[in-house]
N, C-alpha and C. Protein backbone atom coordinates (compact mmCIF):
# COMPACT_ATOMS: atom_id res chain seq x y z
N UNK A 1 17.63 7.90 0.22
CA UNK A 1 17.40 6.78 -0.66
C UNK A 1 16.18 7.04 -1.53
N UNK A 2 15.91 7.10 -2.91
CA UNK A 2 14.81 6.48 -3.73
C UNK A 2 14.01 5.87 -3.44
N UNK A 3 12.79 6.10 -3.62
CA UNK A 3 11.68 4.90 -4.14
C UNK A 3 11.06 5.13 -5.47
N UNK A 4 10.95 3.58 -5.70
CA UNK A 4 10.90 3.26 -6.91
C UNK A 4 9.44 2.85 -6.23
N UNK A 5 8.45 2.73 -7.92
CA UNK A 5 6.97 2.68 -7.49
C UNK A 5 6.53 2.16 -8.87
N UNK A 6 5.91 1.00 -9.07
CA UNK A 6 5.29 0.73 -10.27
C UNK A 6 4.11 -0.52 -9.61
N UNK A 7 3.13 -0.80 -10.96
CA UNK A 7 1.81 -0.68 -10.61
C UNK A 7 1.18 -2.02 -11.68
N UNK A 8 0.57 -3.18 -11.41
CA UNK A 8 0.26 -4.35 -12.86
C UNK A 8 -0.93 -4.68 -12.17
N UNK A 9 -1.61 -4.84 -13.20
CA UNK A 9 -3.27 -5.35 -12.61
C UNK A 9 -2.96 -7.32 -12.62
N UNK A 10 -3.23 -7.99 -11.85
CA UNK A 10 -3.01 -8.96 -11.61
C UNK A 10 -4.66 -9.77 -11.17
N UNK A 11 -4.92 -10.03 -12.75
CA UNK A 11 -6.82 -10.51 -12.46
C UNK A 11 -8.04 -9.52 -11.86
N UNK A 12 -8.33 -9.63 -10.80
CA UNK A 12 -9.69 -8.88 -10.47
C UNK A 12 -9.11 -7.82 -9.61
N UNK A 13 -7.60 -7.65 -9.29
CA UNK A 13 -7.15 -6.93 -8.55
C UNK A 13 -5.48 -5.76 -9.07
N UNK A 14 -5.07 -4.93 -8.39
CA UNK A 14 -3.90 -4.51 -9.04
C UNK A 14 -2.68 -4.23 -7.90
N UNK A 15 -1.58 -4.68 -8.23
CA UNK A 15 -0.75 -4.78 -7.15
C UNK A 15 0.51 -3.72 -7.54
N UNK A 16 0.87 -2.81 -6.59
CA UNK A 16 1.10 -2.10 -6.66
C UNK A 16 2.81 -2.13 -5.72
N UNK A 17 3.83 -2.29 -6.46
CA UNK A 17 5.29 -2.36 -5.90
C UNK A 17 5.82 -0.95 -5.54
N UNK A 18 6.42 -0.83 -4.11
CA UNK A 18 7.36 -0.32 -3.56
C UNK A 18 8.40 -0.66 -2.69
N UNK A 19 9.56 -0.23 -3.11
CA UNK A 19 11.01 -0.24 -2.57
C UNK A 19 11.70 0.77 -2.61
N UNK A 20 12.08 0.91 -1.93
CA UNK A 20 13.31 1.98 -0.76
C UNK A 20 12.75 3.05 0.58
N UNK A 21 12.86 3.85 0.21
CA UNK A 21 12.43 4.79 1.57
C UNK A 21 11.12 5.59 1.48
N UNK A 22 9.79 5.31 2.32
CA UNK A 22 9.06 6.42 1.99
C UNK A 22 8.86 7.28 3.22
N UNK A 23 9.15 8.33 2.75
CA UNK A 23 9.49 9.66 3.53
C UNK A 23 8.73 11.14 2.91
N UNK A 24 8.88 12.09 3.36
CA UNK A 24 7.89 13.46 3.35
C UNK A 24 9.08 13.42 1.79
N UNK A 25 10.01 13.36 1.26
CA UNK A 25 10.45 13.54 -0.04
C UNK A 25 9.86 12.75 -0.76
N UNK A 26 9.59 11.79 -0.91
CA UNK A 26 9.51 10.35 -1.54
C UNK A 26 7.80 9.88 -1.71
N UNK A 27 7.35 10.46 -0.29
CA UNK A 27 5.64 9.70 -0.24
C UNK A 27 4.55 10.84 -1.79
N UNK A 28 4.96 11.71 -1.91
CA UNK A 28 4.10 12.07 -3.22
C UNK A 28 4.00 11.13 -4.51
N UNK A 29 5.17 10.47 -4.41
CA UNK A 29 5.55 9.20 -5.71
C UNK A 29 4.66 8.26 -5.71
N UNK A 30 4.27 7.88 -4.36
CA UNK A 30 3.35 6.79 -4.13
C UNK A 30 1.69 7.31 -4.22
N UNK A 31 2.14 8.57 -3.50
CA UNK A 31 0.31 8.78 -3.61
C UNK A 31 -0.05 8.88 -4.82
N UNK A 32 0.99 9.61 -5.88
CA UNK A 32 0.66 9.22 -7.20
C UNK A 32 0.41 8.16 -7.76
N UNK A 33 1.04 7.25 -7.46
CA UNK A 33 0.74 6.00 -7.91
C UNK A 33 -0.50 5.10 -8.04
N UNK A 34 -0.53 5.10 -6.19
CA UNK A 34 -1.71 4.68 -5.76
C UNK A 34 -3.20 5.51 -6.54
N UNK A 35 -2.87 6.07 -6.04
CA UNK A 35 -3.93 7.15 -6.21
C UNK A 35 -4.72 7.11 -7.80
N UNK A 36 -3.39 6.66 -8.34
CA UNK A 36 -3.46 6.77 -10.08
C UNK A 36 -4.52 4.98 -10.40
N UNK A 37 -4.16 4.27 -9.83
CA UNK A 37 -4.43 3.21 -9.49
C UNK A 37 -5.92 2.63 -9.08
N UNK A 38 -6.13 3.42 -7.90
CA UNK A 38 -7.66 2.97 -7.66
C UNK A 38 -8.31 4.07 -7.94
N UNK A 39 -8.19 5.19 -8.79
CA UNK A 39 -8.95 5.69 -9.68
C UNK A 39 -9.33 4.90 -10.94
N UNK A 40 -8.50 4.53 -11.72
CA UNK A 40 -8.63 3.73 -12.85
C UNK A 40 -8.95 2.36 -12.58
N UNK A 41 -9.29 2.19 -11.64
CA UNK A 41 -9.80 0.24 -11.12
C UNK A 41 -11.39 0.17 -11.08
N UNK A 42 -11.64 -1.04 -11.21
CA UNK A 42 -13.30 -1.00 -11.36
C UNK A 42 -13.81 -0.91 -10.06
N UNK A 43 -14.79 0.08 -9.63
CA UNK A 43 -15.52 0.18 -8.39
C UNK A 43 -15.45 -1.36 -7.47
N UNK A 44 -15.30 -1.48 -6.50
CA UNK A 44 -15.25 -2.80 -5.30
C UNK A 44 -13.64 -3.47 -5.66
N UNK A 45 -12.95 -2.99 -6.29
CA UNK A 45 -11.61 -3.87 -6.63
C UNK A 45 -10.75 -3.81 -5.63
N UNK A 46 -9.81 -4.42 -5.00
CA UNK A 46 -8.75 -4.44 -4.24
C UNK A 46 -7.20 -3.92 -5.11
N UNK A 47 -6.85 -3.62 -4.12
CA UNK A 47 -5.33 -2.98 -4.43
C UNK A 47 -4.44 -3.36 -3.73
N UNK A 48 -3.64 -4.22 -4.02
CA UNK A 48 -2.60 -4.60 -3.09
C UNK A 48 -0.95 -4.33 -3.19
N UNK A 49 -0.70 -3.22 -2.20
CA UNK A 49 0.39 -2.65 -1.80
C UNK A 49 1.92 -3.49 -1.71
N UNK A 50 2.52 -4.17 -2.23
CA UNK A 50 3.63 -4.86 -1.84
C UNK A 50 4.83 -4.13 -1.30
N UNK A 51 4.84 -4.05 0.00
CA UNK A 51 5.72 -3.53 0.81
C UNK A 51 7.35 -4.45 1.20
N UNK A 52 7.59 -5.51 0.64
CA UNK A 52 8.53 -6.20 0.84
C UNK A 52 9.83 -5.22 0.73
N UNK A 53 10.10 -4.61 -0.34
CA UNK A 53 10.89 -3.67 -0.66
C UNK A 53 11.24 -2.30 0.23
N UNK A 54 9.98 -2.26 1.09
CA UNK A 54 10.08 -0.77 1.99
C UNK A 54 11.44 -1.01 2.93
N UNK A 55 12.46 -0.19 2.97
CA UNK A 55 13.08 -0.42 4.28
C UNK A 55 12.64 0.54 5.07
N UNK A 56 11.99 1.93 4.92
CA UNK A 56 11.73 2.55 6.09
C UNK A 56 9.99 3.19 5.49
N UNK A 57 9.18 3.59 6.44
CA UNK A 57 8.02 4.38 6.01
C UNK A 57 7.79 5.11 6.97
N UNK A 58 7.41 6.48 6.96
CA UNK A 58 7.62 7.65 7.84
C UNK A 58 6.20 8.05 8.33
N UNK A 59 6.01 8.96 8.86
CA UNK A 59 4.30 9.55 9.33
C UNK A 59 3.99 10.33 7.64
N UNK A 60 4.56 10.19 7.09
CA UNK A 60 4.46 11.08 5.95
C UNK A 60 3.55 9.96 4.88
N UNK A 61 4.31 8.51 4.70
CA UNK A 61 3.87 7.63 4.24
C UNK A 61 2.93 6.75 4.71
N UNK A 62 3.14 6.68 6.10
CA UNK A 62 1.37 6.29 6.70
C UNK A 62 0.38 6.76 6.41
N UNK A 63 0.83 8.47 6.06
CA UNK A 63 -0.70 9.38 6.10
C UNK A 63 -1.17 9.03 4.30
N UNK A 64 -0.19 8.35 3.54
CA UNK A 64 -0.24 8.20 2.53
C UNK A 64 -1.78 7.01 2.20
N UNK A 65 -1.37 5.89 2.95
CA UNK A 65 -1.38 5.00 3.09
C UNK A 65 -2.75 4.77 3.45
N UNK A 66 -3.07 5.76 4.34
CA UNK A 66 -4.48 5.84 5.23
C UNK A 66 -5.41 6.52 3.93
N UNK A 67 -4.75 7.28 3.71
CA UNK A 67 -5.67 8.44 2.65
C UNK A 67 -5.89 7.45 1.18
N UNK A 68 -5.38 6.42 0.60
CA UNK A 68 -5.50 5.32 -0.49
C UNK A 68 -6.85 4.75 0.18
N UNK A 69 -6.18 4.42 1.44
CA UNK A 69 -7.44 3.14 1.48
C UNK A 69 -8.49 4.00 1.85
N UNK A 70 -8.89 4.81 2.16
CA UNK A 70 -10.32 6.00 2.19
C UNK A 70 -10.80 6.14 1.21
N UNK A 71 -9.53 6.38 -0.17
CA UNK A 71 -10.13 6.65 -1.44
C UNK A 71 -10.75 5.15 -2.03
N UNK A 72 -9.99 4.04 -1.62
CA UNK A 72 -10.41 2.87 -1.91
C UNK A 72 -11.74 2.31 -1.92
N UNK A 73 -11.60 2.26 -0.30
CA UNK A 73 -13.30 1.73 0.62
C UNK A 73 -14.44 3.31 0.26
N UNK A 74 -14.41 4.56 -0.60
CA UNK A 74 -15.00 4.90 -0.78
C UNK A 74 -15.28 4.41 -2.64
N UNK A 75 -14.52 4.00 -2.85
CA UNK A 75 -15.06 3.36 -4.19
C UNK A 75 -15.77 1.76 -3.72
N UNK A 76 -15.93 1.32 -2.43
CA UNK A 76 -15.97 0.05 -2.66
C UNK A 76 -15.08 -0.68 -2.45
N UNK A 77 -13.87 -0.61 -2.26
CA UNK A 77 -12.72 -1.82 -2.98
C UNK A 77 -11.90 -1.56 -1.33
N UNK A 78 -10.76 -2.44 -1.29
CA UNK A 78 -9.95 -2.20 -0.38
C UNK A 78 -8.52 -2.10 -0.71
N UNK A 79 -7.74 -1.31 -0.15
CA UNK A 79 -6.10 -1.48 -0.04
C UNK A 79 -5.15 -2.03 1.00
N UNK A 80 -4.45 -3.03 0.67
CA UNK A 80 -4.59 -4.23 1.31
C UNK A 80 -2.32 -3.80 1.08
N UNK A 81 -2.10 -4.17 2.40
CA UNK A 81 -0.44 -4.51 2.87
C UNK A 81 0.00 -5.93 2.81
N UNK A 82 1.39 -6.28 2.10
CA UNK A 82 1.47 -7.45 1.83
C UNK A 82 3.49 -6.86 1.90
N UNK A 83 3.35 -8.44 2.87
CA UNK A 83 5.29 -8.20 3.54
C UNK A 83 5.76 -7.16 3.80
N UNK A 84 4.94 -6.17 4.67
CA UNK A 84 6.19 -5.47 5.07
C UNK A 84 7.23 -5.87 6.03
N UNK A 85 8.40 -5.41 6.11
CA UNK A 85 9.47 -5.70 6.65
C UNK A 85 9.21 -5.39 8.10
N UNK A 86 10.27 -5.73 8.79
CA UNK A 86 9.81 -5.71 10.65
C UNK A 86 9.45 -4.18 10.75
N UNK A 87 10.63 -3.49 10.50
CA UNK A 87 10.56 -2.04 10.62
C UNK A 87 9.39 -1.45 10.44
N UNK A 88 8.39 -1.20 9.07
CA UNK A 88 7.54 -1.11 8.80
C UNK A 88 6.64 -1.53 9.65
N UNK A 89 6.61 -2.92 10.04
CA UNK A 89 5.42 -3.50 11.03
C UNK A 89 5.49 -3.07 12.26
N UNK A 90 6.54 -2.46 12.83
CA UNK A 90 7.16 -1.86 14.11
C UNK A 90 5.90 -0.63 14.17
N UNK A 91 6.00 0.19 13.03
CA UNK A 91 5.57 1.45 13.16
C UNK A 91 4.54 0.76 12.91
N UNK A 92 3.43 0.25 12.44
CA UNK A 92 2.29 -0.31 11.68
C UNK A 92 1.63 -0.76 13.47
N UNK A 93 2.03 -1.14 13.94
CA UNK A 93 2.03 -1.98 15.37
C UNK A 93 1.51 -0.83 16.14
N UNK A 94 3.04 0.20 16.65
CA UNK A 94 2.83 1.09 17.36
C UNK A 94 1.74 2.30 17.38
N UNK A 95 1.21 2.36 16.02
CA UNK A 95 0.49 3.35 15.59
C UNK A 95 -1.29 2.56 15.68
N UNK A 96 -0.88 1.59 15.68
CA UNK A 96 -2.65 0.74 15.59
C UNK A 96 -3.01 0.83 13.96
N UNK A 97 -1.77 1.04 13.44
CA UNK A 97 -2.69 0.54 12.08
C UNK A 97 -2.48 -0.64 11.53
N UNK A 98 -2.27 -1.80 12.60
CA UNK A 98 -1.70 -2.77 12.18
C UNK A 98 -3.55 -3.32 12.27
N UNK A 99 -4.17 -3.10 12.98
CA UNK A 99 -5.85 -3.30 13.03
C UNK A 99 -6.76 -2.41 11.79
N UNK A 100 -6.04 -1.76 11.20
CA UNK A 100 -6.81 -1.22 10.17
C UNK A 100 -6.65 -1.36 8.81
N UNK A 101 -5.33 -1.93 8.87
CA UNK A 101 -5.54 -2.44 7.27
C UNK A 101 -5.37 -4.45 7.69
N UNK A 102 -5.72 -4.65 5.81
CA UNK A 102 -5.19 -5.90 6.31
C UNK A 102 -4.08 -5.94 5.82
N UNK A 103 -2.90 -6.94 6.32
CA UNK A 103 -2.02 -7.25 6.12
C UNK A 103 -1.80 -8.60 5.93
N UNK A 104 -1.01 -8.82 4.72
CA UNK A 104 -0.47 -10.35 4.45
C UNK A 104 1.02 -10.65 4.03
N UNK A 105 1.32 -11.55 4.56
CA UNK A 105 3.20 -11.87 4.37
C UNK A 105 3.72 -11.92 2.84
N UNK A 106 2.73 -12.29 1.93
CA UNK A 106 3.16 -12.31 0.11
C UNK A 106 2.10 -11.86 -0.05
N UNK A 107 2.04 -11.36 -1.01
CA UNK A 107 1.29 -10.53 -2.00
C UNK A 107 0.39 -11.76 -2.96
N UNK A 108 0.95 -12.40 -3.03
CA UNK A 108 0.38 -13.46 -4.02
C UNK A 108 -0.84 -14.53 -3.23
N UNK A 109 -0.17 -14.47 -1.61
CA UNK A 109 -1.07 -15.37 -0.88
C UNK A 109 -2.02 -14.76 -0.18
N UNK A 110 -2.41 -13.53 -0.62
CA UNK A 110 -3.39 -12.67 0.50
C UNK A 110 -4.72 -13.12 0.35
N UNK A 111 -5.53 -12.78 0.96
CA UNK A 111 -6.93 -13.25 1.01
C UNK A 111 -8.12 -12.92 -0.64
N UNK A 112 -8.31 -13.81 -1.22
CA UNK A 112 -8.96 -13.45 -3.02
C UNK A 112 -8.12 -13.49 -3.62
N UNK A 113 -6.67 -13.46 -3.71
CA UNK A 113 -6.05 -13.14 -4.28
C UNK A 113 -5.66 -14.67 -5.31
């Protein structure tokens, strides 16, 4: 399956859409993205990930995931999970990174936002 990946600054912050599969094919799309993202954001800004769309995310896209928000919280800012699907939260759970990022059910209702 595809993922599709696009990116809108939404006020003091920029929210960043993905849907379909991220996997060791697929997760370079995102790190681009991301990556593209809180480079070009003003130092301390948040980035928020909308995962509603993910149906699956792999060790490939966690490591994605981990490595944004490093680049993030070293600018200052944070990268922030919003709806992922059970699946996603399954692995998010099992792995303990459900304690390391934050996570929120909409994107629109997250914390500053």
């Amino acid at each position: 399956m595809e993922l599709k990946v696009s990116s809108r600054s939404h006020g003091d912050h920029a929210i960043v859409t993905a849907s379909g599969e991220i996997d060791l094919y697929t997760a370079p799309r995102l790190h681009s993205e991301l990556a593209a993202v809180i480079a070009s954001s003003a130092p301390g800004s948040r980035v928020i990930v909308d995962m509603s769309g993910v149906e699956f995310c792999d060790s490939t896209g966690m490591n994605v995931l981990l490595t944004c928000l490093r680049q993030a919280r070293e600018r200052g800012g944070e990268l922030e999970l919003a709806a992922p699907r059970l699946a996603v939260r399954k692995i998010l759970q099992v792995t303990g990174l459900d304690s390391v990022f934050t996570i929120g059910q909409d994107p629109a209702v997250l914390p500053g936002t």
